[in-house]
Each structure stands twice: as structure tokens, then as C-alpha cells.
N, C-alpha and C. Protein backbone atom coordinates (compact mmCIF):
# COMPACT_ATOMS: atom_id res chain seq x y z
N UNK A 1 137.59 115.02 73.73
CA UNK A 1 138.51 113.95 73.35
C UNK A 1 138.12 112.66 74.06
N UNK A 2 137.98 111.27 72.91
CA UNK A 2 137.62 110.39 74.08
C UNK A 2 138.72 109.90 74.78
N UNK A 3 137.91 109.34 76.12
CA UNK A 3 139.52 109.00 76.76
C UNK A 3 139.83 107.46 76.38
N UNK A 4 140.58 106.90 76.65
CA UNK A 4 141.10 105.85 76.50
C UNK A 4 140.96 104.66 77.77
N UNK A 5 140.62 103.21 77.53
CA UNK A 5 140.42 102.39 78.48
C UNK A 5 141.20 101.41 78.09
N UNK A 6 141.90 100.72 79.40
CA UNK A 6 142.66 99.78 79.24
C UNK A 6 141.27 98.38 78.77
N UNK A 7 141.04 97.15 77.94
CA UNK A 7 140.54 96.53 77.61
C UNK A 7 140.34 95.09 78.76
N UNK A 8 139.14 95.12 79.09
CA UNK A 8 139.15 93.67 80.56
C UNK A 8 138.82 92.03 79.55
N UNK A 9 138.75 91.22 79.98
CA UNK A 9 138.34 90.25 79.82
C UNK A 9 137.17 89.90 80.82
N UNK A 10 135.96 90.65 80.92
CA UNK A 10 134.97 90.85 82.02
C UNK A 10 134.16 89.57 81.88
N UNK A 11 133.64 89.03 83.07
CA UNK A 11 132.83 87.27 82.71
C UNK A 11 131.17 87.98 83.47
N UNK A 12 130.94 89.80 83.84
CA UNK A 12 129.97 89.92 84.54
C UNK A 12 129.15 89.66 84.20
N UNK A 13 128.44 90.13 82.20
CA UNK A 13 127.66 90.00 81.89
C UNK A 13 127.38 87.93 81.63
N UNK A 14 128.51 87.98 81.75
CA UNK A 14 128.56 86.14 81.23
C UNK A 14 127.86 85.43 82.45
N UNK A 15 128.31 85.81 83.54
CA UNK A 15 127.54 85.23 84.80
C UNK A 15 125.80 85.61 85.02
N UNK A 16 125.46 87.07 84.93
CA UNK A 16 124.47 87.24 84.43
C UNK A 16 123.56 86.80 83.79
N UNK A 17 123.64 86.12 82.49
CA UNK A 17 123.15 85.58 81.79
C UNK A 17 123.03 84.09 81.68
N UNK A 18 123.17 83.53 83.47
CA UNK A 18 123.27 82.23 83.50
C UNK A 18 121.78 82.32 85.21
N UNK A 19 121.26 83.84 85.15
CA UNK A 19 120.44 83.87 85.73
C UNK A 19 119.14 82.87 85.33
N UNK A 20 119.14 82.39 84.02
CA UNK A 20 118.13 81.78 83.82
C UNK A 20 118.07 79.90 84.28
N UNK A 21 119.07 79.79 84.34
CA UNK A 21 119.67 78.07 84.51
C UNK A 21 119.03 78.45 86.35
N UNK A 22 118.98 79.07 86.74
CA UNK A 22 118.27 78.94 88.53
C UNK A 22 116.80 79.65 88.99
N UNK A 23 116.62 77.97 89.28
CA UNK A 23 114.86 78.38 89.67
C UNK A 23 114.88 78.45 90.77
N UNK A 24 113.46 78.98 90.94
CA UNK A 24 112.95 79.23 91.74
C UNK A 24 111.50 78.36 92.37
N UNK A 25 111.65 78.22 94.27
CA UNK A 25 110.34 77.54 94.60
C UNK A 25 110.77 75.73 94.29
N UNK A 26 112.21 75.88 95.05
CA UNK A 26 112.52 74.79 94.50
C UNK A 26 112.46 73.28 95.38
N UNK A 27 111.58 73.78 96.35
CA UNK A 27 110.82 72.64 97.25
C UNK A 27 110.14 72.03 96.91
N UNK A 28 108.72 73.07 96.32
CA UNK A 28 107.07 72.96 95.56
C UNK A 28 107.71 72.38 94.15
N UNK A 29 106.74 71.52 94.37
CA UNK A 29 106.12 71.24 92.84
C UNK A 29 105.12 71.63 92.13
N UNK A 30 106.10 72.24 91.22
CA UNK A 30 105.66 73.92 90.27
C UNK A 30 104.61 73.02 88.84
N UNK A 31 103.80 73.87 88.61
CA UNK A 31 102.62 73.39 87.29
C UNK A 31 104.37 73.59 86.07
N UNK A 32 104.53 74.93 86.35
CA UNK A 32 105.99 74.70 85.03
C UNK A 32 106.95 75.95 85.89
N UNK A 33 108.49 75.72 85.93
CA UNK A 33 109.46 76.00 86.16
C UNK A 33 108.95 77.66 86.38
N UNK A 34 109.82 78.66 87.14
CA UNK A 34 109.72 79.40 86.95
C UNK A 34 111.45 80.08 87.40
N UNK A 35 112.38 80.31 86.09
CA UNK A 35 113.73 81.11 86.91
C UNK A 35 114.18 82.44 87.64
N UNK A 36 115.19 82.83 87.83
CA UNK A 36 115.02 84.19 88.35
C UNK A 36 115.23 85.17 87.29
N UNK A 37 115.41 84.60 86.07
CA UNK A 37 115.48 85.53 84.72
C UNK A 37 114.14 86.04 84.52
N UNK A 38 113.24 85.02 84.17
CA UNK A 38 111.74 85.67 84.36
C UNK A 38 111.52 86.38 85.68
N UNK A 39 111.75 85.51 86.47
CA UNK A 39 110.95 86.44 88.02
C UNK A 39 111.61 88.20 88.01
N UNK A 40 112.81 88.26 87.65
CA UNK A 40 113.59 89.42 87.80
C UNK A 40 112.68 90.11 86.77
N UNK A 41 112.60 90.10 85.71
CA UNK A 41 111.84 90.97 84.82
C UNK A 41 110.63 91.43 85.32
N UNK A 42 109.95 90.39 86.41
CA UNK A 42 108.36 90.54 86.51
C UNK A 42 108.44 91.67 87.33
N UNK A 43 109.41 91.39 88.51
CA UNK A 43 109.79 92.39 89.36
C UNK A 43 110.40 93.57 88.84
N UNK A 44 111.04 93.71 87.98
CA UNK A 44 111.44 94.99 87.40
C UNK A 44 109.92 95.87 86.98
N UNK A 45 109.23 95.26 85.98
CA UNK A 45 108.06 95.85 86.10
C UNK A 45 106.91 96.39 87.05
N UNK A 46 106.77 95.33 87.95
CA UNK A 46 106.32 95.77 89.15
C UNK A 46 106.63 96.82 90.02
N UNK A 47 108.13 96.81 90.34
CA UNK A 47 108.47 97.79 91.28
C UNK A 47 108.34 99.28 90.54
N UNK A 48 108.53 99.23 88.90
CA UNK A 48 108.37 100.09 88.10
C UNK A 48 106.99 100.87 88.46
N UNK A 49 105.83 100.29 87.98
CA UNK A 49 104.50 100.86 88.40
C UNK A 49 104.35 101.22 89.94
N UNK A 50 104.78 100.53 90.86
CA UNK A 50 104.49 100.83 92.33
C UNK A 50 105.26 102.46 92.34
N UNK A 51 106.08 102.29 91.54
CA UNK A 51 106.80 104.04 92.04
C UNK A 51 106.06 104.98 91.23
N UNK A 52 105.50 104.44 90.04
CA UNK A 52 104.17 105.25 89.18
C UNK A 52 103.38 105.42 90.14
N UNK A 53 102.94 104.51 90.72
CA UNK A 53 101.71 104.97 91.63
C UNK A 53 102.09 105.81 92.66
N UNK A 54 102.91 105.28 93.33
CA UNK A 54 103.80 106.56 94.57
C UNK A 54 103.83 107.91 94.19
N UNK A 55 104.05 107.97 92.36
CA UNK A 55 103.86 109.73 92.20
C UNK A 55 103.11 110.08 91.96
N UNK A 56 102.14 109.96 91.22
CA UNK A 56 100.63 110.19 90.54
C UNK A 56 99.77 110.28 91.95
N UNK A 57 100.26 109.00 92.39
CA UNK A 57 98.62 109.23 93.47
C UNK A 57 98.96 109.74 94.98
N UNK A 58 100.88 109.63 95.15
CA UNK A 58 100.81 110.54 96.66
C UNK A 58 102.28 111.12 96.78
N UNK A 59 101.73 111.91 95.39
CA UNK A 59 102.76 113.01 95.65
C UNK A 59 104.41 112.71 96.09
N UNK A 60 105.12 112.30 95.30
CA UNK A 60 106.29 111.53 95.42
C UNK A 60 107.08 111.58 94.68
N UNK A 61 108.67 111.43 94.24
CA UNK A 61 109.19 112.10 93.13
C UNK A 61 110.82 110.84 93.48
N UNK A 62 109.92 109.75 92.80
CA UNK A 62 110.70 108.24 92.78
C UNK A 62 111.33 108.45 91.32
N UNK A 63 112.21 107.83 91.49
CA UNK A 63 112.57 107.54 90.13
C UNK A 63 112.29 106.20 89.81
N UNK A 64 111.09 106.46 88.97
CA UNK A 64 110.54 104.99 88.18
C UNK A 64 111.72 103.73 87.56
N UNK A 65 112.12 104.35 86.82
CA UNK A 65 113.52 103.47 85.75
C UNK A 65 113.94 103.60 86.84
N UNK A 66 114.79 103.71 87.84
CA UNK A 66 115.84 103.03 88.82
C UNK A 66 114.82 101.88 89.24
N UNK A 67 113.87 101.75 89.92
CA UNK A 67 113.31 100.92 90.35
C UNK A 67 113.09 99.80 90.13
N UNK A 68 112.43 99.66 88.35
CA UNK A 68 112.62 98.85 87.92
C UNK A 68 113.79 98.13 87.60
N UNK A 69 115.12 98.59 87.53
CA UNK A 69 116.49 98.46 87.11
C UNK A 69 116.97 98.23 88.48
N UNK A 70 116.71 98.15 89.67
CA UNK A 70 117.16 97.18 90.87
C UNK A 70 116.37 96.43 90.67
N UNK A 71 114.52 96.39 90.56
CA UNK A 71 113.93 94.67 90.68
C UNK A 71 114.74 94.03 89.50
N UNK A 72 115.32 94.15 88.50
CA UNK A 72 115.78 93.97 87.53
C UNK A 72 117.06 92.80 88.15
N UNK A 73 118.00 93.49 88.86
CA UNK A 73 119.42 93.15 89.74
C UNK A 73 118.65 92.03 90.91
N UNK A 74 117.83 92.22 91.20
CA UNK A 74 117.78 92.49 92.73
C UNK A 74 118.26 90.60 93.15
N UNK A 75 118.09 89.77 92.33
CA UNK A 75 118.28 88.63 92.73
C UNK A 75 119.64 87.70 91.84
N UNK A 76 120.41 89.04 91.61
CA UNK A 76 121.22 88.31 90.44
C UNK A 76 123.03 87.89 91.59
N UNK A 77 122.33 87.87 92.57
CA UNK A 77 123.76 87.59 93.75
C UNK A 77 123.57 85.47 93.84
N UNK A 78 122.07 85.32 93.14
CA UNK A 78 121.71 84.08 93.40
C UNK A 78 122.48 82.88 92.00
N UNK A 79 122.70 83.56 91.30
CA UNK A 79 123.87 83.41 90.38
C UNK A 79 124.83 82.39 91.42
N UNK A 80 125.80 82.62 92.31
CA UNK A 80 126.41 82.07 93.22
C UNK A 80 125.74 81.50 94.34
N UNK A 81 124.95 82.17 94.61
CA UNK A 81 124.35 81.38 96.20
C UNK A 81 123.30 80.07 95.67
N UNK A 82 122.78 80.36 94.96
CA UNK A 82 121.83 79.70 94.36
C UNK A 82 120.04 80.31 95.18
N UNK A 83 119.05 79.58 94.74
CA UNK A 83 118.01 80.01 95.46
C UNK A 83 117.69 79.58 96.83
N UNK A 84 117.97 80.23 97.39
CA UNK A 84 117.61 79.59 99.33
C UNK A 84 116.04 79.32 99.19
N UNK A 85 115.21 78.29 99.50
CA UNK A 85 113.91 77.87 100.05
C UNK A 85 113.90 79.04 100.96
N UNK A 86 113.08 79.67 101.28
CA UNK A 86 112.20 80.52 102.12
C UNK A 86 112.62 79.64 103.73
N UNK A 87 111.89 78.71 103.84
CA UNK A 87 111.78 77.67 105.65
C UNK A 87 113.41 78.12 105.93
N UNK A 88 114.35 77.96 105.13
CA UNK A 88 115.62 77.78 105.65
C UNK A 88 116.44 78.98 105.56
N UNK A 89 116.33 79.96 104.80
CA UNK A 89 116.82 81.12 104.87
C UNK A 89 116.26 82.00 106.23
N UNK A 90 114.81 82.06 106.39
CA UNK A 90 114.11 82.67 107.69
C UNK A 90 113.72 81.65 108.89
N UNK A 91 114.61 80.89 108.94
CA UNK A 91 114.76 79.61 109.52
C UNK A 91 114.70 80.45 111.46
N UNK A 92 116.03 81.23 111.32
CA UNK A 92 116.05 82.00 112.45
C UNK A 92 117.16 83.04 112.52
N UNK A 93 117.20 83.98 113.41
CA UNK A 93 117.85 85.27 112.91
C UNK A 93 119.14 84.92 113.02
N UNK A 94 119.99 83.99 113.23
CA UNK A 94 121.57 83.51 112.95
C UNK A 94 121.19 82.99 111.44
N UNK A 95 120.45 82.46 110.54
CA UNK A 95 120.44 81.85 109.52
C UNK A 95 120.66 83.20 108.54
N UNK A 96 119.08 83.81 109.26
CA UNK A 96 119.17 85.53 108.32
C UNK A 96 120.33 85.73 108.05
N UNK A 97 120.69 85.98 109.28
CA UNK A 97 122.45 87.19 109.06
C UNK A 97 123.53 86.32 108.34
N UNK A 98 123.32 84.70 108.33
CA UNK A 98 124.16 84.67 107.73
C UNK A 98 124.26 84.73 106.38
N UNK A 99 122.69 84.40 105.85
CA UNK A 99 122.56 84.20 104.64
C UNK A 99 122.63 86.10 103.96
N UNK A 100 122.47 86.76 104.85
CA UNK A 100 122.57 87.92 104.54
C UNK A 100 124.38 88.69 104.07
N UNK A 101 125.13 87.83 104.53
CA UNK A 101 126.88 87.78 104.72
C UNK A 101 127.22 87.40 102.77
N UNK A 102 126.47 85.96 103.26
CA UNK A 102 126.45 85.44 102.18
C UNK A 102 126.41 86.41 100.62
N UNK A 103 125.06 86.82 100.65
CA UNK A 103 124.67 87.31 99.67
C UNK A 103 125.65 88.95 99.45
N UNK A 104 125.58 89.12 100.65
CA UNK A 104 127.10 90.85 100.23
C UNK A 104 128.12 89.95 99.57
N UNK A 105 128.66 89.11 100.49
CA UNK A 105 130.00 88.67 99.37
C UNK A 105 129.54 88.42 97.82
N UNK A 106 128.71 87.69 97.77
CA UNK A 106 128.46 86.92 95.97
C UNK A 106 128.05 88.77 95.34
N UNK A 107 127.64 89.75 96.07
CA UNK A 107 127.64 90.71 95.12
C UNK A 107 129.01 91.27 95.01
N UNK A 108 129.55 91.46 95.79
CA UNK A 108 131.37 91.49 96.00
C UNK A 108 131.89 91.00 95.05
N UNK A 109 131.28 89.70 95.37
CA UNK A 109 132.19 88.98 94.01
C UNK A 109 131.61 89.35 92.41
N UNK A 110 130.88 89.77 92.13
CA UNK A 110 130.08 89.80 91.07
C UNK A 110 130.29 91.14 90.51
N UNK A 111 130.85 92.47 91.44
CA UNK A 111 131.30 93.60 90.94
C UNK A 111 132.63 93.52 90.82
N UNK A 112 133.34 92.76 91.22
CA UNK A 112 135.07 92.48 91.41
C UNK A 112 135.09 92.02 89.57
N UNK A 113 134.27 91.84 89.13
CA UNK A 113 134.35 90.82 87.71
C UNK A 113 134.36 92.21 86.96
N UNK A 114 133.73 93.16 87.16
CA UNK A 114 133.24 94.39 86.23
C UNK A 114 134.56 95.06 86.09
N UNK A 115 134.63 95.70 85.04
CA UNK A 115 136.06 96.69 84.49
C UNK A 115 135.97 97.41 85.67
N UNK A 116 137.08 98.42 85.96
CA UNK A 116 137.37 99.36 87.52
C UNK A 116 136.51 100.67 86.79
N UNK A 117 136.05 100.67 86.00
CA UNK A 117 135.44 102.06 85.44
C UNK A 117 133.67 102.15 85.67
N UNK A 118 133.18 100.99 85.79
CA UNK A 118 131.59 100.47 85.38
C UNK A 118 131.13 100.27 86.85
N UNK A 119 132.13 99.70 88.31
CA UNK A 119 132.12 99.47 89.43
C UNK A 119 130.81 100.20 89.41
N UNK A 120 131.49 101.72 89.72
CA UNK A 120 130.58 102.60 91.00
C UNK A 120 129.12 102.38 90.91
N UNK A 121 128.93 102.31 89.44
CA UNK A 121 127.26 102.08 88.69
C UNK A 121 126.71 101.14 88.88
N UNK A 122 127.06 99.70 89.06
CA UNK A 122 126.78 98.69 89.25
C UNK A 122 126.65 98.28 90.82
N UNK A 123 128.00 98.98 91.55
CA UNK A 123 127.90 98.84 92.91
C UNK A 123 126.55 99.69 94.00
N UNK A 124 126.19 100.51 92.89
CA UNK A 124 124.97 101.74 93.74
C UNK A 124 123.46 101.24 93.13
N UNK A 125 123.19 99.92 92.55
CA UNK A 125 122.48 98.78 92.06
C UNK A 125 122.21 97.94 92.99
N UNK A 126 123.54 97.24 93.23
CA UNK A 126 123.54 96.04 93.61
C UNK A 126 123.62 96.38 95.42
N UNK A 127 124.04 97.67 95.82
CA UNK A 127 123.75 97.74 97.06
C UNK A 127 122.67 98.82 97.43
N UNK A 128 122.05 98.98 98.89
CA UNK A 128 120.83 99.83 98.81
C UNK A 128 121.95 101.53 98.91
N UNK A 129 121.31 102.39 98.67
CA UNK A 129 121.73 104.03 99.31
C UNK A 129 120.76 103.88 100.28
N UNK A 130 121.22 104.92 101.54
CA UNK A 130 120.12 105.09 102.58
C UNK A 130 118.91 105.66 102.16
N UNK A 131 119.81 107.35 101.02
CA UNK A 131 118.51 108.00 100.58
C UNK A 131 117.51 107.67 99.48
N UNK A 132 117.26 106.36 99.21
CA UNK A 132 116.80 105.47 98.45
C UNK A 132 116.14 104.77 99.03
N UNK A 133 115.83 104.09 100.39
CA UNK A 133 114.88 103.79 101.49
C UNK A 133 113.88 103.20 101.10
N UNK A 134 112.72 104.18 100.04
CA UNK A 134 111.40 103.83 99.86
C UNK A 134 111.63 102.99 98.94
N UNK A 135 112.56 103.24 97.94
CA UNK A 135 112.38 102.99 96.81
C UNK A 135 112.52 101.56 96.83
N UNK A 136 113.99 101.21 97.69
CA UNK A 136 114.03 99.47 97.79
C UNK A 136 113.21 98.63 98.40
N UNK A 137 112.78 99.62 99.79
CA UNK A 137 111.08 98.84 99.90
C UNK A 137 109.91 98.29 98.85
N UNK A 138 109.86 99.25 98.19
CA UNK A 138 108.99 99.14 96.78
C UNK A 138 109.36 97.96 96.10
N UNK A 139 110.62 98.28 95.85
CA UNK A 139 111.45 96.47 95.18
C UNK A 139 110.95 95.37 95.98
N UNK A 140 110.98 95.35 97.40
CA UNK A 140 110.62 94.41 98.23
C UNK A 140 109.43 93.87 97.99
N UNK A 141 108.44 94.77 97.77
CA UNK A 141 107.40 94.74 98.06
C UNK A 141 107.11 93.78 96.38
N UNK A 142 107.77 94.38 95.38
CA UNK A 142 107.40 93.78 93.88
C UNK A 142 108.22 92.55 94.06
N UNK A 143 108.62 92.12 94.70
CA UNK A 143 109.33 90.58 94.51
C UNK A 143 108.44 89.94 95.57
N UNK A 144 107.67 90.14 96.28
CA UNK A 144 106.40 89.34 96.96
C UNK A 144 105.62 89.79 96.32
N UNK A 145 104.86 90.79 95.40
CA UNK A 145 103.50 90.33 94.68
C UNK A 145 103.94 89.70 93.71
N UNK A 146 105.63 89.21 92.96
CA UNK A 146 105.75 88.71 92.28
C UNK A 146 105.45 87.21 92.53
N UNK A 147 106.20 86.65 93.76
CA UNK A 147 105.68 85.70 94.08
C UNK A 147 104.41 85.41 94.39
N UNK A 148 103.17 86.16 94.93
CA UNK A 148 102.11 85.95 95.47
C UNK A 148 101.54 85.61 93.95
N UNK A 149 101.81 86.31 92.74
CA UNK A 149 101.20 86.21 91.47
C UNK A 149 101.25 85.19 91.09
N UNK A 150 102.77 84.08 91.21
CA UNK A 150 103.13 82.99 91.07
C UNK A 150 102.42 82.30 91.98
N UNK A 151 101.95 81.76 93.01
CA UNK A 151 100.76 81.17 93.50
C UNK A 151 99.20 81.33 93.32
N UNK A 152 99.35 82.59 92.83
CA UNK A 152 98.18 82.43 91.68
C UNK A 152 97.87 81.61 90.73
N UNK A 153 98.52 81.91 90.56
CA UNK A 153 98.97 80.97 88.37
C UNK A 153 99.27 79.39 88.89
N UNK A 154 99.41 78.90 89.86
CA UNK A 154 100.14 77.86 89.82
C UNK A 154 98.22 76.98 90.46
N UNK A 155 98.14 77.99 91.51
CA UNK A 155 96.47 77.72 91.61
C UNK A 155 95.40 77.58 90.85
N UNK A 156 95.46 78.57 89.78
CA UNK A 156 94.75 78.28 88.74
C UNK A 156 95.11 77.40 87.94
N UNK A 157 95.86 76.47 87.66
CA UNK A 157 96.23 75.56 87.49
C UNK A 157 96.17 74.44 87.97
N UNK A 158 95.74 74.29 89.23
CA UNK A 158 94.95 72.86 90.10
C UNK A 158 96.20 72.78 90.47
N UNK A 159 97.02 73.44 90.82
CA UNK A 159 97.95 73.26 91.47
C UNK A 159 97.80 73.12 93.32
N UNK A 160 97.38 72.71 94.22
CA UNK A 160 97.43 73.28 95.71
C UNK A 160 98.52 73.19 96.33
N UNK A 161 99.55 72.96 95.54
CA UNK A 161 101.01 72.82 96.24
C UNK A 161 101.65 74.38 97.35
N UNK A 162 100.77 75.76 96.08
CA UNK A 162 100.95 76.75 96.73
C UNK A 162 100.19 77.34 97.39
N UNK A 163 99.07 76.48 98.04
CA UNK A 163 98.29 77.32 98.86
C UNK A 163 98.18 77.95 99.86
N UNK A 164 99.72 77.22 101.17
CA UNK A 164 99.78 77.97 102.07
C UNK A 164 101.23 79.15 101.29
N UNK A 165 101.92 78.89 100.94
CA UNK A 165 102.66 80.21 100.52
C UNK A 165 101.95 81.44 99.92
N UNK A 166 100.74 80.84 99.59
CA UNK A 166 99.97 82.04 98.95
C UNK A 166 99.59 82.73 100.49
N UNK A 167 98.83 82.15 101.48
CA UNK A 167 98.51 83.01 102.10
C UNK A 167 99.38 83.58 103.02
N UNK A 168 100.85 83.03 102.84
CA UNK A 168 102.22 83.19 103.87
C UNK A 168 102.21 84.69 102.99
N UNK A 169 102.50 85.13 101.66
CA UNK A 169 103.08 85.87 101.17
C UNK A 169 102.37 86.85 100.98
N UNK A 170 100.67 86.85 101.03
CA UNK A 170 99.96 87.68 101.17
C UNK A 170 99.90 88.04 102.88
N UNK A 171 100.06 87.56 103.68
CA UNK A 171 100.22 88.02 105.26
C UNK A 171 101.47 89.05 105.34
N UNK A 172 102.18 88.63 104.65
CA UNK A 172 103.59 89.71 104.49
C UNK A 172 103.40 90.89 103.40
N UNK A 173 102.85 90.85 102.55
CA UNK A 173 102.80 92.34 101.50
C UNK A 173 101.51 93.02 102.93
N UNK A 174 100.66 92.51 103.57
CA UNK A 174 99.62 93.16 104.06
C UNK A 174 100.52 93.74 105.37
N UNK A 175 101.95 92.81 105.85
CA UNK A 175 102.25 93.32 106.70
C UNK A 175 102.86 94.79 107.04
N UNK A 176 103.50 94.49 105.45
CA UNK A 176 104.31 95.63 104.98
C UNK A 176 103.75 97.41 104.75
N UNK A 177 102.50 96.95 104.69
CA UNK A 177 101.23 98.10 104.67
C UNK A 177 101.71 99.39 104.13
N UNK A 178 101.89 99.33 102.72
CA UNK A 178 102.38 99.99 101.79
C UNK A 178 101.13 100.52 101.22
N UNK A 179 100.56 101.80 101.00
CA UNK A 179 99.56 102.51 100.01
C UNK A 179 99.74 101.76 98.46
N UNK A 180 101.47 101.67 97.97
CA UNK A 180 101.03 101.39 96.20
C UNK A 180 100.71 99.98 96.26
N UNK A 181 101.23 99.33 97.11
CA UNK A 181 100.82 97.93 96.86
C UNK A 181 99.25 97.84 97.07
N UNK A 182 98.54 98.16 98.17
CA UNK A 182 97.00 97.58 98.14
C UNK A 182 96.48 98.15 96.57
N UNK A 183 96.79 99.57 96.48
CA UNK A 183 96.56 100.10 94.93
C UNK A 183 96.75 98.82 93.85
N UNK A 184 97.76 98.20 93.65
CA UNK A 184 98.15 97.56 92.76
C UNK A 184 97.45 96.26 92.76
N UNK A 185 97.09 95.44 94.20
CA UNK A 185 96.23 94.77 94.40
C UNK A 185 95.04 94.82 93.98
N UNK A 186 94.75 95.83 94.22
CA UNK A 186 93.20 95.90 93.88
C UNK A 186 92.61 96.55 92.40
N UNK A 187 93.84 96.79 92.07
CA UNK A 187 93.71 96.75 90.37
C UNK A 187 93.91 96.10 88.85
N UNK A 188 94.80 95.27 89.69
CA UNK A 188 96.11 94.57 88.84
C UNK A 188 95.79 93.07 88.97
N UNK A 189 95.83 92.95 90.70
CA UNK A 189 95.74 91.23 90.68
C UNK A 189 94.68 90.31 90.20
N UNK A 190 93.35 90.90 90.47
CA UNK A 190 92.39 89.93 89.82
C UNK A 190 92.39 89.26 88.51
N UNK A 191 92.78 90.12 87.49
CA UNK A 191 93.44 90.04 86.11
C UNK A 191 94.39 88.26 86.00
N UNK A 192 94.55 88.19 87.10
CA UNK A 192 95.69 87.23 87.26
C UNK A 192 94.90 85.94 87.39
N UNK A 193 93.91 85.82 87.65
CA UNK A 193 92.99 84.79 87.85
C UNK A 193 92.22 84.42 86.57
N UNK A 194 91.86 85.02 85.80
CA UNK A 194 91.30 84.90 84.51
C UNK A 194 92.24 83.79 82.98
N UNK A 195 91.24 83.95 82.72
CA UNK A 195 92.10 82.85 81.23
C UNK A 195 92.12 84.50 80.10
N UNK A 196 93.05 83.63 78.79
CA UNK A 196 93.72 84.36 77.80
C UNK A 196 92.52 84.79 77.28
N UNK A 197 91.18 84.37 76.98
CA UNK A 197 90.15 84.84 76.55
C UNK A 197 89.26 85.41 77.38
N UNK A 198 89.36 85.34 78.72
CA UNK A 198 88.85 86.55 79.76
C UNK A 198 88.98 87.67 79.75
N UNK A 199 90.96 87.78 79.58
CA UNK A 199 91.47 89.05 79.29
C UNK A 199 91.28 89.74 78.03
N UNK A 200 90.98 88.97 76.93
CA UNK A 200 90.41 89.53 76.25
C UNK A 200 89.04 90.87 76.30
């Protein structure tokens, strides 16, 4: 029997879908815009394959689709906060924590919008589980080769606006010293340097 739901007037998906109106890298002057609607997708994919590779090549038993479906979330608290510049968010560890305060509430606020039935699903998304650990690392890790990719592209483009973030963001995925990421590096990124008829 189905059950019955009282009917919301929900604005979650409505806020959601205003992920695209906020960019990103909003210091640099970008060759062309880039929002967190795209970036979120890139990262959904990314973190997707990094947990492919985690099982195939070392024995690991990730769940791929979740992964991608937090890089998916993972920046949609920026909806409200907007995008913090990098210098000023890791400015210093009182900035961290606060900007870290910050960002729990705007997801707070952002599951408070969802019907009382959809919460728990959305809330085990938008926050980490402990026994989930690797997996949000992995996310971590796909929202810096996402960006490192984006100083690619912006380089190949005669852009040098991103040249030290390129090597800021590659010092940090190397710091992070993750097995799928060098994998993914060394398979994936060069690709990124080439033109539409290279890849060909």
C-alpha cells in the first residue's frame, strides 16, 4: 500500500539549480568563466574513476556511484557562502575553522529546505560518515585534479594567470600521496594539454 505524504513547498532543488550563477577562481583572470555547476560535474566524474581505479587495481570495494554523487554535492553549500578565494579561506587555522562553521550551517540550512522524509539521504551526502573515510578523500582529491585541469586549460590558452596555482595545486594532490590519483595522472592528464584534433 503506498503510504501517503503530507505535500512541501520545497525551494532545495530551486537553490540547487542556482549552482551555476557562482564561479569559480574569482581573483584570476579566467581565459572563460568556469561555475561550480560545471566544476561539480567534473568532479563527480573524477572521483567516480578514482574509486574505479581503487577497485580494479588495489583491491577495494568503494562504491563508485556514491562517489561520484558527493563530488556531485560536494560544493553545493557555496550556493550561500559563495566561493571563498583559496589565500583567504587557508588564510590561517582561525579562518579554516571558521569558514569550516560556516559551510556546516549553509548545509543545515540547505537540508532544513528538503521535505522531513528525503532529510536522512541528503543529510548522509552532504555530510562525511566516518566509515566512508577513503571515499571522501577521493572526492578531495577529484576537486584538486579538477582544479589542477583548470590551470591546464587556462595555460593552454596563453593564459599565465594560473601558473603558480598550477604548481600550488599540484604540490597538494602530490601531498596527499594517493595510489589512484598518480594512476589518473599519468593516464588521464596529458590528454588535457592537446587540441580537439590531437585527441582525435
Amino acid at each position: 500500500m503506498e503510504r501517503e505524504y503530507k505535500e512541501y513547498d520545497s525551494s532545495f532543488f530551486a537553490m540547487l539549480s542556482r549552482m551555476k550563477y557562482i564561479n569559480r577562481w574569482a581573483l584570476m583572470r579566467n581565459s572563460y568563466p568556469e561555475n561550480i555547476s560545471e566544476h561539480s560535474l567534473e568532479v563527480g566524474m573524477i572521483a567516480h574513476v578514482l574509486a574505479v581505479i581503487s577497485n580494479k587495481k588495489y583491491g577495494n570495494h568503494l562504491n563508485a556511484e556514491r562517489a561520484a554523487l558527493i563530488g556531485m554535492y560536494h560544493d553545493c553549500t557555496e550556493i550561500i557562502t559563495g566561493d571563498m578565494p583559496t589565500p583567504i579561506k587557508y588564510y590561517n587555522r582561525d579562518t579554516v575553522e571558521a569558514y569550516k562553521y560556516v559551510e556546516e550551517q549553509a548545509a543545515k540550512d540547505l537540508l532544513d529546505m528538503l521535505p522531513d522524509y528525503l532529510r536522512d539521504e541528503y543529510e548522509a551526502i552532504l555530510f562525511p560518515k566516518e566509515e566512508e573515510e577513503y571515499l571522501w578523500k577521493l572526492v578531495k582529491a577529484a576537486d584538486r585534479l579538477s582544479a589542477y585541469i583548470k590551470c591546464i586549460e587556462e595555460e593552454k590558452a596563453g593564459n599565465r594567470e594560473f601558473a603558480n596555482a598550477k604548481s600550488s595545486v599540484y604540490a597538494k594532490l602530490t601531498e596527499m600521496d594517493i595510489p589512484e590519483v598518480r594512476d589518473f595522472v599519468r593516464d588521464f592528464v596529458e590528454a588535457y594539454k592537446k587540441t580537439l584534433d590531437e585527441l582525435k
